[in-house]
Protein backbone atom coordinates (compact mmCIF):
# COMPACT_ATOMS: atom_id res chain seq x y z
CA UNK A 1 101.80 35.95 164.07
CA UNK A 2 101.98 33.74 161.29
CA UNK A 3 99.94 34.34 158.33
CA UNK A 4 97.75 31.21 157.77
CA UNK A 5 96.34 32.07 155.05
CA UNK A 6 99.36 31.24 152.76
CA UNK A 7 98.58 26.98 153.13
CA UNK A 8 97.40 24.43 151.19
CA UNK A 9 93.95 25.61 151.07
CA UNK A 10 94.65 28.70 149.54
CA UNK A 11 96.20 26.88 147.10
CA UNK A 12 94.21 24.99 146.70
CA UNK A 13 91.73 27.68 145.05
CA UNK A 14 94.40 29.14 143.04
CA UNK A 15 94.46 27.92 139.45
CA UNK A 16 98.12 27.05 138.28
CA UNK A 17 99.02 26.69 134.70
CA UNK A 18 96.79 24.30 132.20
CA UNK A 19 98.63 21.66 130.69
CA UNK A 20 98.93 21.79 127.00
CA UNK A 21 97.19 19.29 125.37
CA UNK A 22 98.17 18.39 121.79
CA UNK A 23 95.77 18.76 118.49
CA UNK A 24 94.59 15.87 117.24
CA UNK A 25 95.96 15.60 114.31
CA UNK A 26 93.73 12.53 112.94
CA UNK A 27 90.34 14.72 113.61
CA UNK A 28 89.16 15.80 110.11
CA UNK A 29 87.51 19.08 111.44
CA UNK A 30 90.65 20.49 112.17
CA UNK A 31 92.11 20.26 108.33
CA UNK A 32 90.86 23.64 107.04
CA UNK A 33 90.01 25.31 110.70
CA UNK A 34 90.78 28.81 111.15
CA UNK A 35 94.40 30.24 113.58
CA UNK A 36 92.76 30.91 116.99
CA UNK A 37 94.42 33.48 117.91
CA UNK A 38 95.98 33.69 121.57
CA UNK A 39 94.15 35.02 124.35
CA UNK A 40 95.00 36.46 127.48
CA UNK A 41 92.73 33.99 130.49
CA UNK A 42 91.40 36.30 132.47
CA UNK A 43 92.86 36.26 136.17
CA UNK A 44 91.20 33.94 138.30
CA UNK A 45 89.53 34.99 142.00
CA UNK A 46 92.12 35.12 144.62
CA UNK A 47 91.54 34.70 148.45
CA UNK A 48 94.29 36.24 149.56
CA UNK A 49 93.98 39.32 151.56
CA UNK A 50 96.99 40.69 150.76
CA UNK A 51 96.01 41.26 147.10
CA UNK A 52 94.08 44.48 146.04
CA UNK A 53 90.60 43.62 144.73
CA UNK A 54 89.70 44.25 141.43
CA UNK A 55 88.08 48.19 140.13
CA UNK A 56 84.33 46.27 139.85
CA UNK A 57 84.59 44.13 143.35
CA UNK A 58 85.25 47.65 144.64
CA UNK A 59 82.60 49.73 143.08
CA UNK A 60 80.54 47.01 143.92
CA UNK A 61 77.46 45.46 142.24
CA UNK A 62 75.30 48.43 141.79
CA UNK A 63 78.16 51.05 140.11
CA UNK A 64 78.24 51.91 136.69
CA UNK A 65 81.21 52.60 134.41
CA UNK A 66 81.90 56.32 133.70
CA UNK A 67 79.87 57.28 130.74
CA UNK A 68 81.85 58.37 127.34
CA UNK A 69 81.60 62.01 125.98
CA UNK A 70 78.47 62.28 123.38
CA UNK A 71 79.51 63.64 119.98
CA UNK A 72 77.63 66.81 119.05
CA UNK A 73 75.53 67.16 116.04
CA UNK A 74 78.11 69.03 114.16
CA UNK A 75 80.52 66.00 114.58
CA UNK A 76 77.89 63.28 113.61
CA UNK A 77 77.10 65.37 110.81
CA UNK A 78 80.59 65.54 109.51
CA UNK A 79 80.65 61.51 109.97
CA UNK A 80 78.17 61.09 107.99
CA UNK A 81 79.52 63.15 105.43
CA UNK A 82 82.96 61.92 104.98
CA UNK A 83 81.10 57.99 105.02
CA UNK A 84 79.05 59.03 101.85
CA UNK A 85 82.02 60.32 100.23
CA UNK A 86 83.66 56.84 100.66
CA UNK A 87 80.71 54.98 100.52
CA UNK A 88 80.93 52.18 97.35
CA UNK A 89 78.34 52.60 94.52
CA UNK A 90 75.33 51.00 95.37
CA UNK A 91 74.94 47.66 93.73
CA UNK A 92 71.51 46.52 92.24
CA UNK A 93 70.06 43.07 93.30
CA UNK A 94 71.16 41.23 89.26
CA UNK A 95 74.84 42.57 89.78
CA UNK A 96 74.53 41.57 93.66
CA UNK A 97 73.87 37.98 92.49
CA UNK A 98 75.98 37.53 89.31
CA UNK A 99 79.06 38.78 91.31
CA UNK A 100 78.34 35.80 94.09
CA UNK A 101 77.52 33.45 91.02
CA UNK A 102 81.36 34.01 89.58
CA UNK A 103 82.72 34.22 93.00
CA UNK A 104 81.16 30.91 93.07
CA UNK A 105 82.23 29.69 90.01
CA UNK A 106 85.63 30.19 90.42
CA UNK A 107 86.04 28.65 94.03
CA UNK A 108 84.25 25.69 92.63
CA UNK A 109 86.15 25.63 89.33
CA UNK A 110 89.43 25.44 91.49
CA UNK A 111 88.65 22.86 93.29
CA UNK A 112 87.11 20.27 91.07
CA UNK A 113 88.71 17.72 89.10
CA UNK A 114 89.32 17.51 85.23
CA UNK A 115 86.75 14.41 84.82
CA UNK A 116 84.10 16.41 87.03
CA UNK A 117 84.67 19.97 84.78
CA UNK A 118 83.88 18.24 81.50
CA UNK A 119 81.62 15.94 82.44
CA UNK A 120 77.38 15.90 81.84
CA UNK A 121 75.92 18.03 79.82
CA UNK A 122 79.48 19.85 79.65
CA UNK A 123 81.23 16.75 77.67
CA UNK A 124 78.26 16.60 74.94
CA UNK A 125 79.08 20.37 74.45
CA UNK A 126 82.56 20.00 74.32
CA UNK A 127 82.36 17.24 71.70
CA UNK A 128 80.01 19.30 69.47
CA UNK A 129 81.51 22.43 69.40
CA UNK A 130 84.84 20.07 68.64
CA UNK A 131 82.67 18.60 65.73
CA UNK A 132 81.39 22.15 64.19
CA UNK A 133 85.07 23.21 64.44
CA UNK A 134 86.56 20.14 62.70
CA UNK A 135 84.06 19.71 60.01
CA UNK A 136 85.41 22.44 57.68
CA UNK A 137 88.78 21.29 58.22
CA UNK A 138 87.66 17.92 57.03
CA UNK A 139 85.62 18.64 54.11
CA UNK A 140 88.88 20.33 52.67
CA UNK A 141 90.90 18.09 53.26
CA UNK A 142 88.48 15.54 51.69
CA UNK A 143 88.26 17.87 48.56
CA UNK A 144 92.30 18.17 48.76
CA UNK A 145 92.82 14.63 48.63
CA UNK A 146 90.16 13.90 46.07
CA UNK A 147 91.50 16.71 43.97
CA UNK A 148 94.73 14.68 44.20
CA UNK A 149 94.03 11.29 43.08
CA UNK A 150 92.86 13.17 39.25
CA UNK A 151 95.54 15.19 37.40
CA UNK A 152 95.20 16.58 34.32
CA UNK A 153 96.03 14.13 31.83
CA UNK A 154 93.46 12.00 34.29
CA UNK A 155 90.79 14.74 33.40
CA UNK A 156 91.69 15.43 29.79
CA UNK A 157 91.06 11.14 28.58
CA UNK A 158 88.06 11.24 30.83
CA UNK A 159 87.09 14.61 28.34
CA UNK A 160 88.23 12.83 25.55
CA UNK A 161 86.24 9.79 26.25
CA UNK A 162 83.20 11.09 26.66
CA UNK A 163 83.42 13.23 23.41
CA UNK A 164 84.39 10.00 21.55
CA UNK A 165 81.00 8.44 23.17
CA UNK A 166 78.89 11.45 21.80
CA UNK A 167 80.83 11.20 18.48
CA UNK A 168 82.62 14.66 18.27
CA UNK A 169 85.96 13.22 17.18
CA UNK A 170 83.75 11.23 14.13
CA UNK A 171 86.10 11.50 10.78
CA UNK A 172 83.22 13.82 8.71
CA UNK A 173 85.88 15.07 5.76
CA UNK A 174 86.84 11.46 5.18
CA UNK A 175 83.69 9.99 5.17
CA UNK A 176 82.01 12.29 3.41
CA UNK A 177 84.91 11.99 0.53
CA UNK A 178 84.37 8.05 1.10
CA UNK A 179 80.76 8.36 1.02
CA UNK A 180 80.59 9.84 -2.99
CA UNK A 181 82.65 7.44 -4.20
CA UNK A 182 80.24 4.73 -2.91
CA UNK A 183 77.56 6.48 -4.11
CA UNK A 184 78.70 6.69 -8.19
CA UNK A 185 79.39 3.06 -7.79
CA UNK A 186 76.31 2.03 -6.09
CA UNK A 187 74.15 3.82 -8.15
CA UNK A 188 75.26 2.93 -11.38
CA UNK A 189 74.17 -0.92 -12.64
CA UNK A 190 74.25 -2.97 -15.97
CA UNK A 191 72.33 -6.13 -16.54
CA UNK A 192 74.29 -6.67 -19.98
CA UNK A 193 77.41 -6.56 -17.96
CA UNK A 194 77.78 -10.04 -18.19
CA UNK A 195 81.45 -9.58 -15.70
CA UNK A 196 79.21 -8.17 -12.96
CA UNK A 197 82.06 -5.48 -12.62
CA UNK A 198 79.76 -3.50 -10.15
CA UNK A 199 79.53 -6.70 -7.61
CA UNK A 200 83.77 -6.67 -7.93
CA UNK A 201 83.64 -2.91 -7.08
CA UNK A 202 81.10 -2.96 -4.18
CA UNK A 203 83.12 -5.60 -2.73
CA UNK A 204 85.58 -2.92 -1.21
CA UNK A 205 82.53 -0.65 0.27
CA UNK A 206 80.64 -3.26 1.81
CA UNK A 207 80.90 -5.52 5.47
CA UNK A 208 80.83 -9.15 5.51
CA UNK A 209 77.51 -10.21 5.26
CA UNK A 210 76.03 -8.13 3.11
CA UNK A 211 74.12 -8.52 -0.29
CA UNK A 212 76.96 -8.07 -2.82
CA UNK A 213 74.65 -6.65 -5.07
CA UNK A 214 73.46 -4.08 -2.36
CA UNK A 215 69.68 -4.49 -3.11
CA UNK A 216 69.85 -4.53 -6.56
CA UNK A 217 68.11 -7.32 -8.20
CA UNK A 218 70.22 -7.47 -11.73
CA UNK A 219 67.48 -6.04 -14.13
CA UNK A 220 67.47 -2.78 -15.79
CA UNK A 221 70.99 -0.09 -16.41
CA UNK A 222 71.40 3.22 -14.60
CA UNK A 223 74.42 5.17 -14.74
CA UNK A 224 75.10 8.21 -12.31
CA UNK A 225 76.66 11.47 -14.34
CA UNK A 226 77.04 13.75 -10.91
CA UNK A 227 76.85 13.18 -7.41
CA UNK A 228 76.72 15.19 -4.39
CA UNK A 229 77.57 14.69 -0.98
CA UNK A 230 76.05 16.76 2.12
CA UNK A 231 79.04 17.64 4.18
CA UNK A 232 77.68 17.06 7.53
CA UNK A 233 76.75 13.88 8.57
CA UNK A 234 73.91 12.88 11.05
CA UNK A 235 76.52 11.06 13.95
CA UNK A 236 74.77 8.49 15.64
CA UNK A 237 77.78 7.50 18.20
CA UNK A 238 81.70 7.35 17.53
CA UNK A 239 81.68 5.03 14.88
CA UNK A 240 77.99 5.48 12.85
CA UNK A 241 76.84 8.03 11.48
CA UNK A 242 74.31 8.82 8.30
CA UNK A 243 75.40 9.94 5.11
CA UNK A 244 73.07 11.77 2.62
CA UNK A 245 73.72 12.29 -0.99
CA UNK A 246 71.87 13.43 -4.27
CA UNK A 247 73.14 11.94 -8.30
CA UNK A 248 72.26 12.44 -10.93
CA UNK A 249 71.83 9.75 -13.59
CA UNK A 250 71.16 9.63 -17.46
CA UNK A 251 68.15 11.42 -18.03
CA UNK A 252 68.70 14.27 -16.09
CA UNK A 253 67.25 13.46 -13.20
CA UNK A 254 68.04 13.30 -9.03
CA UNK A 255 68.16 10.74 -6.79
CA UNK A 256 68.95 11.04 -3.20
CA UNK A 257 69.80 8.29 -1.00
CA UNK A 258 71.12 8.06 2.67
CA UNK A 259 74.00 5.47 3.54
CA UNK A 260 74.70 4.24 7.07
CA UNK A 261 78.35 3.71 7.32
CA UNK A 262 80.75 2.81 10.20
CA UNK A 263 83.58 4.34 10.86
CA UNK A 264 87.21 2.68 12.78
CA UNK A 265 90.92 2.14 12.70
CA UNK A 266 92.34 -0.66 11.36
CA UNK A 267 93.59 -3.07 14.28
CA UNK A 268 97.46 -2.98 13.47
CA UNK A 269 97.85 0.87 12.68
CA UNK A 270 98.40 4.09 14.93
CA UNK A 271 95.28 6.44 15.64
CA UNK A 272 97.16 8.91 13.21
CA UNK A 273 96.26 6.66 10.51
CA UNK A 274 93.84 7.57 8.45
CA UNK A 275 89.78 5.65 8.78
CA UNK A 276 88.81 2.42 7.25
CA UNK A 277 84.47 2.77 6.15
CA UNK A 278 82.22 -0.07 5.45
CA UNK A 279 78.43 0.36 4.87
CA UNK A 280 76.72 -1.36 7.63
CA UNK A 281 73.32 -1.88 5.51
CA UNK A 282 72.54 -1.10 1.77
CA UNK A 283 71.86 2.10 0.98
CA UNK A 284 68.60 4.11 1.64
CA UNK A 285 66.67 5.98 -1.39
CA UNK A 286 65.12 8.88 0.83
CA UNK A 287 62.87 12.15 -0.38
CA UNK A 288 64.80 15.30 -1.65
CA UNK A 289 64.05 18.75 0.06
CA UNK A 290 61.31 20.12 -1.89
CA UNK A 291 62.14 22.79 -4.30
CA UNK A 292 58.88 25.05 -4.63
CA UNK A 293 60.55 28.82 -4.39
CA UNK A 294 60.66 31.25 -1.84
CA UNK A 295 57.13 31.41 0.46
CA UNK A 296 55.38 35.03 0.07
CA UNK A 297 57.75 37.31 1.17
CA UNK A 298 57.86 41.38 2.05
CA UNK A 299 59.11 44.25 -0.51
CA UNK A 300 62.12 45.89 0.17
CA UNK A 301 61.08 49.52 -0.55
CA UNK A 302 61.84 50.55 3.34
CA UNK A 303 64.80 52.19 4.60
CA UNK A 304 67.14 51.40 7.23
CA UNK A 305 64.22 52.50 9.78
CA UNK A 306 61.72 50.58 8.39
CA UNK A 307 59.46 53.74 6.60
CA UNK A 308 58.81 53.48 3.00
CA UNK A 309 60.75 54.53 0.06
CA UNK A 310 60.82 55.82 -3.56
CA UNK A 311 62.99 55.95 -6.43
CA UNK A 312 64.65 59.09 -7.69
CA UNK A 313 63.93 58.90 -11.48
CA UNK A 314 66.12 61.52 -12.54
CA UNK A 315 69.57 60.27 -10.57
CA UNK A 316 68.59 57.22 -11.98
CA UNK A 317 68.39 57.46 -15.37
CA UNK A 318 71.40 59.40 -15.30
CA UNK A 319 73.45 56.81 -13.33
CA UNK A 320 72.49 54.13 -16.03
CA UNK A 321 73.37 56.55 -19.39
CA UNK A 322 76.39 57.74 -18.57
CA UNK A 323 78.05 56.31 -15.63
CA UNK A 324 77.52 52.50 -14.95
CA UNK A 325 78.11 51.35 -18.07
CA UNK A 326 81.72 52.23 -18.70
CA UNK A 327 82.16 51.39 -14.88
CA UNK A 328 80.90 47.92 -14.77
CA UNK A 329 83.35 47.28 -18.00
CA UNK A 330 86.06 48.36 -16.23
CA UNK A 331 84.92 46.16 -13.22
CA UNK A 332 85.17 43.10 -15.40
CA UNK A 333 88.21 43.46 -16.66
CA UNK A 334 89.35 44.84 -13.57
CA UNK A 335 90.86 47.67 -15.95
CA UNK A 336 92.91 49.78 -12.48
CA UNK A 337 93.45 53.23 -14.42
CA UNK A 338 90.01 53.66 -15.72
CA UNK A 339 88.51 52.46 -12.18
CA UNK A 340 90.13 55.09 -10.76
CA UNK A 341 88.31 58.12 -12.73
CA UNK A 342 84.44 55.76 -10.71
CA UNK A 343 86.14 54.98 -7.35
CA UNK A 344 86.60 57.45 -3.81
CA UNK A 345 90.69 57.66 -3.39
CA UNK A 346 90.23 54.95 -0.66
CA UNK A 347 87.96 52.27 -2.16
CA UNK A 348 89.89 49.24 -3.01
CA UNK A 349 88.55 47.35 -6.15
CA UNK A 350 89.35 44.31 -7.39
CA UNK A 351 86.77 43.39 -10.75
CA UNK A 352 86.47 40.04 -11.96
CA UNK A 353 89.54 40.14 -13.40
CA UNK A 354 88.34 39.33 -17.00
CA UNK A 355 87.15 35.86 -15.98
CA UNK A 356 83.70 36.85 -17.21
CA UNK A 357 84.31 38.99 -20.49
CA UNK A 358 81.69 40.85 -21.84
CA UNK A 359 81.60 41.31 -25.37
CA UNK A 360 79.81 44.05 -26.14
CA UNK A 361 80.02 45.60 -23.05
CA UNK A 362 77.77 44.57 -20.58
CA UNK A 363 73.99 46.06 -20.60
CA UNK A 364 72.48 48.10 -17.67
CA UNK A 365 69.10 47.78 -17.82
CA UNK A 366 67.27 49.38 -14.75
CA UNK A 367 69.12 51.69 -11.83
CA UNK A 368 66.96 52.54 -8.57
CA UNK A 369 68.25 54.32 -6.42
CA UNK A 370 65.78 54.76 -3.35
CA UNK A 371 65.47 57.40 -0.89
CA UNK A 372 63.15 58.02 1.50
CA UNK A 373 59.82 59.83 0.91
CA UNK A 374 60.87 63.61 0.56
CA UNK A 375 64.37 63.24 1.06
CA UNK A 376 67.10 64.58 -1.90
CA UNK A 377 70.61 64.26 -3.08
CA UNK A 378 73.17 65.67 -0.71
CA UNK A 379 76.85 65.99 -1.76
CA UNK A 380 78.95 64.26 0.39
CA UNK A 381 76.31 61.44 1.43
CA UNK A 382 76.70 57.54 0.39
CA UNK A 383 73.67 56.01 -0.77
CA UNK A 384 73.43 52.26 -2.61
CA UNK A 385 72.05 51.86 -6.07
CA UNK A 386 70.45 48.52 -7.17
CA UNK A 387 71.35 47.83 -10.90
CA UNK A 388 70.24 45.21 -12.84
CA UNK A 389 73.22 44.26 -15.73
CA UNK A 390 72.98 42.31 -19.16
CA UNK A 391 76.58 40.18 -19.78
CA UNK A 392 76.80 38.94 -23.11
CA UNK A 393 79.34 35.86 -22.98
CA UNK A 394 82.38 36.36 -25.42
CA UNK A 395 82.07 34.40 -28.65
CA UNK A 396 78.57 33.88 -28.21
CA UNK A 397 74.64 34.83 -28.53
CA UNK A 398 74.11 33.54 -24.99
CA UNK A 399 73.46 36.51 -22.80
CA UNK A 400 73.03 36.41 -18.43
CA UNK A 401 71.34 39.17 -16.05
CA UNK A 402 72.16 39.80 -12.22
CA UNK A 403 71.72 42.31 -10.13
CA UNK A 404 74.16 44.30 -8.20
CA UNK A 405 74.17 46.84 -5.38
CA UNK A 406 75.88 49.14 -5.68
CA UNK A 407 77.46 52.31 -2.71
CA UNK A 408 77.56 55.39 -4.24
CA UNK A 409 78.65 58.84 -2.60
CA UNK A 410 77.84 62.02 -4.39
CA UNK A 411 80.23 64.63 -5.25
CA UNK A 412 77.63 67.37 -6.63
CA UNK A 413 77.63 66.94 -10.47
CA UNK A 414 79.38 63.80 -9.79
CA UNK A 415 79.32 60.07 -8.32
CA UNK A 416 82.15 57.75 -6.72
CA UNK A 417 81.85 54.40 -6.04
CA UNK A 418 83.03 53.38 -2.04
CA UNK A 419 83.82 49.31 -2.32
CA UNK A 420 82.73 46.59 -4.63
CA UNK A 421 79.13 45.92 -6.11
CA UNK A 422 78.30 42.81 -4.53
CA UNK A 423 74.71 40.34 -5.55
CA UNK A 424 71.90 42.19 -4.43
CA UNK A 425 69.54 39.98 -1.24
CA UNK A 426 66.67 40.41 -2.65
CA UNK A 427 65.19 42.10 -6.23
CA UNK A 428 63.16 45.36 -6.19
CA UNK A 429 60.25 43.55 -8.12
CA UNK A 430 59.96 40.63 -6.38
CA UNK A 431 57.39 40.36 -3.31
CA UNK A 432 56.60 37.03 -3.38
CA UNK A 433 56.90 33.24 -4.64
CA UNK A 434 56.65 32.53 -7.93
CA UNK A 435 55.51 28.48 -7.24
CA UNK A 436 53.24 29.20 -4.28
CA UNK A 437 53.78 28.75 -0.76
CA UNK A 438 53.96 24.81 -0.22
CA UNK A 439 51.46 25.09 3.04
CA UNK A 440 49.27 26.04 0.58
CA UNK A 441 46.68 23.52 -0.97
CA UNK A 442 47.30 22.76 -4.48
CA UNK A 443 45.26 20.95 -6.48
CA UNK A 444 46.51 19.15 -9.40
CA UNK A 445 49.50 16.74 -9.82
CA UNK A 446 51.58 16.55 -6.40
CA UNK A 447 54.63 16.41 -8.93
CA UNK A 448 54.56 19.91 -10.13
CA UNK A 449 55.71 20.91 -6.98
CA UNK A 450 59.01 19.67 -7.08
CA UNK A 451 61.68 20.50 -9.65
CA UNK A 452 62.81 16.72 -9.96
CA UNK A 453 59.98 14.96 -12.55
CA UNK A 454 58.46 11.59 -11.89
CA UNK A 455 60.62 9.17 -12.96
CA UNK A 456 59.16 6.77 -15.23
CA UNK A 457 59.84 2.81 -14.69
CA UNK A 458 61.67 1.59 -17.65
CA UNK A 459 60.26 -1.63 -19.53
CA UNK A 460 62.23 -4.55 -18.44
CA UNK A 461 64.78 -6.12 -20.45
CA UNK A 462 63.91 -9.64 -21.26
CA UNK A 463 66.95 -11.98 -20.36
CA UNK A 464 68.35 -15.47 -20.41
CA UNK A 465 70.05 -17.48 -18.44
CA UNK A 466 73.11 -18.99 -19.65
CA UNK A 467 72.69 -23.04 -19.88
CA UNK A 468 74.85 -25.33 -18.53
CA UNK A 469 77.60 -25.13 -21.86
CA UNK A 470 77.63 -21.62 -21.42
CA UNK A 471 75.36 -21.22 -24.92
């Protein structure tokens, strides 16, 4: 019997192979789509007869799969176990989210572009940060190349210029030097003089357009015996400056007088060369410094600390018997031998060396030698004597007193003198000012405060002038 089954309508129901259709390669959802991986179709339903049907067509509907063996407790309990041993740390919910924020991050930084990385709010950071960084590197370099364009002999004229502005380099020896000459020749005038050598002599100290005569009308004679010159200048800039002076003229008396002068170098000559002066106006007359004595002023009875002290009468009077007078004659004729028997082996004398002879020997007329209150002589100790001495000059009546301190150290029955007497600051009797303090009032004539006396105008010399024939 042939099997009829086996025809075209069987195979009609039977599935054959499925063709393969290609990917389409222009679709844009298949660029980054994940490998399927290959399955296995499951076997289609056959009508054949012949073929065994499959384990669930013969259970039929209603059967149920054989049911797997259920783990005891003991096995579920060592599950669980071994999973918390490997379990990963629990993470909390921040660490959770920053971990996904850098995952992120990085997935997004590696797959955007250069222009989209720095760009926003990113490129005005960038820039600023590139700012902060640069702008130290640019103020040095700023300061190096500034530094650069001044060297030193750049810095040392600039130096020098502005100290020539303020007048530091201003000649003061020379024209201080040039300033007393002008002054003897200013100062002195004769209206007899009939040469007018003083105009011919004035000539040299004065700058074109100025009175030759400096001020002086013709009349009257002065002549100046001494002049002095103060030896620092008021400097107005790098080529003025004020000169003061003092003379003295015929009858004794002092003058003072200030004379603006300019200083320069002659166009033609080196700055090695010494200054040409001129007066830029005629001399000044100006006050002298008062002369009234020393204001009221403190006694020096005090020690070194200040407390009080008093004489010792008997030291004293022996130190000005028997011992300062043959010292202080040795001391002016700087006599070595016999200083040695008054001096310590290590005090270095040196006397007047007979410049100021004494002949007699010199006087000592008071000694005090203070200590303070309660205190006594101790050998070994230096104290300083204040002596008042007599000279008589040689070959004459004429007689001078000064006073002296003196440093003393005592050597029990016996004194040494340390180092030379040198002029005493102040004198043990004097406390105060002899002319009065000029803040105070006086009453009187204004003129016996100052040692200079009013000058007195003198009477005019009646002259003639010279007629046309010279007669």
């Amino acid at each position: 019997m042939v099997d009829n089954h086996s025809d075209a309508f069987d195979s009609a129901f039977t599935p054959g192979p499925r063709p393969e259709v290609p990917a389409a390669t222009s679709d844009p959802r298949t660029w980054d789509a994940p490998p399927v991986e290959p399955t296995v179709a499951a076997a289609a339903p056959s009508f054949n007869p012949s073929e065994p049907a499959p384990e669930s067509r013969r259970r039929g509907r209603g059967s149920k799969a054989p049911a797997a063996a259920k783990p005891s407790k003991a096995e579920l309990k060592a599950a669980k176990q071994e999973a918390s041993k490997t379990k990963a740390p629990k993470q909390s919910r921040k660490e959770r989210q920053a971990a996904e924020v850098r995952a992120k991050a990085v997935d997004k930084k590696s797959s955007i572009s250069l222009g989209q990385r720095y760009g926003g709010n990113r490129k005005y950071w960038l820039l600023l940060s590139a700012a902060l960084v640069l702008s130290p590197v640019l103020s040095l370099t700023s300061l190096a190349v500034g530094g650069a364009k001044a060297n030193k002999s750049d810095i040392a004229a600039a130096v020098d210029q502005a100290l020539k502005d303020r007048g530091s380099n201003f000649p003061t020896g020379q024209a201080v030097m040039w300033s007393g000459q002008v002054v003897r020749t200013w100062g002195t005038w004769d209206s007899s003089d009939q040469t007018d050598q003083r105009s011919v002599l004035l000539s040299q100290y004065l700058s074109r357009g100025l009175d030759p005569s400096a001020g002086w009308n013709g009349a009257g004679k002065q002549e100046v015996l001494y002049s002095t010159v103060n030896p620092v200048p008021t400097i107005v800039d790098a080529n003025h400056a004020w000169v003061d002076a003092s003379y003295q003229i015929q009858d004794g008396t002092w003058r003072c007088v200030s004379l603006p002068i300019y200083a320069y170098h002659p166009k033609g000559f080196t700055s090695a060369t010494s200054y040409a002066f001129a007066l830029t106006a005629n001399p000044v007359p100006v006050a002298c410094a008062p002369r009234t004595g020393a204001p009221t002023i403190s006694s020096n009875q005090v020690d070194a600390a200040g407390k009080p002290t008093s004489d010792d009468q008997v030291s004293g009077q022996k130190l000005q018997t028997e011992y300062f007078p043959g010292f202080f004659a040795a001391w002016a004729a700087s006599d070595q031998a016999t200083l040695k028997q008054y001096a310590t082996n290590d005090a270095e004398l040196v006397g007047l060396g007979g410049a100021f002879d004494s002949t007699p020997a010199p006087t000592i007329n008071e000694v005090h030698l203070p200590l303070s209150n309660g205190a006594k002589i101790t050998s070994g100790q230096t104290y300083t004597a204040t002596v008042s001495v007599t000279w008589t000059v040689a070959g004459s009546t004429a007689q001078l007193t000064s006073w002296y301190d003196v440093k003393l150290r005592n050597g029990g029955n016996q004194w040494f003198v340390t180092g030379e007497p040198t002029p005493v600051e102040q004198q043990t009797n004097v406390g105060g000012s002899q002319a009065g303090d000029i803040s105070t009032p006086q009453t009187g004539d204004k003129a016996n405060l100052w040692t200079t006396p009013k000058p007195t105008a003198p009477t005019a010399e009646k002259t003639t002038s010279p007629t046309a024939d010279g007669q």
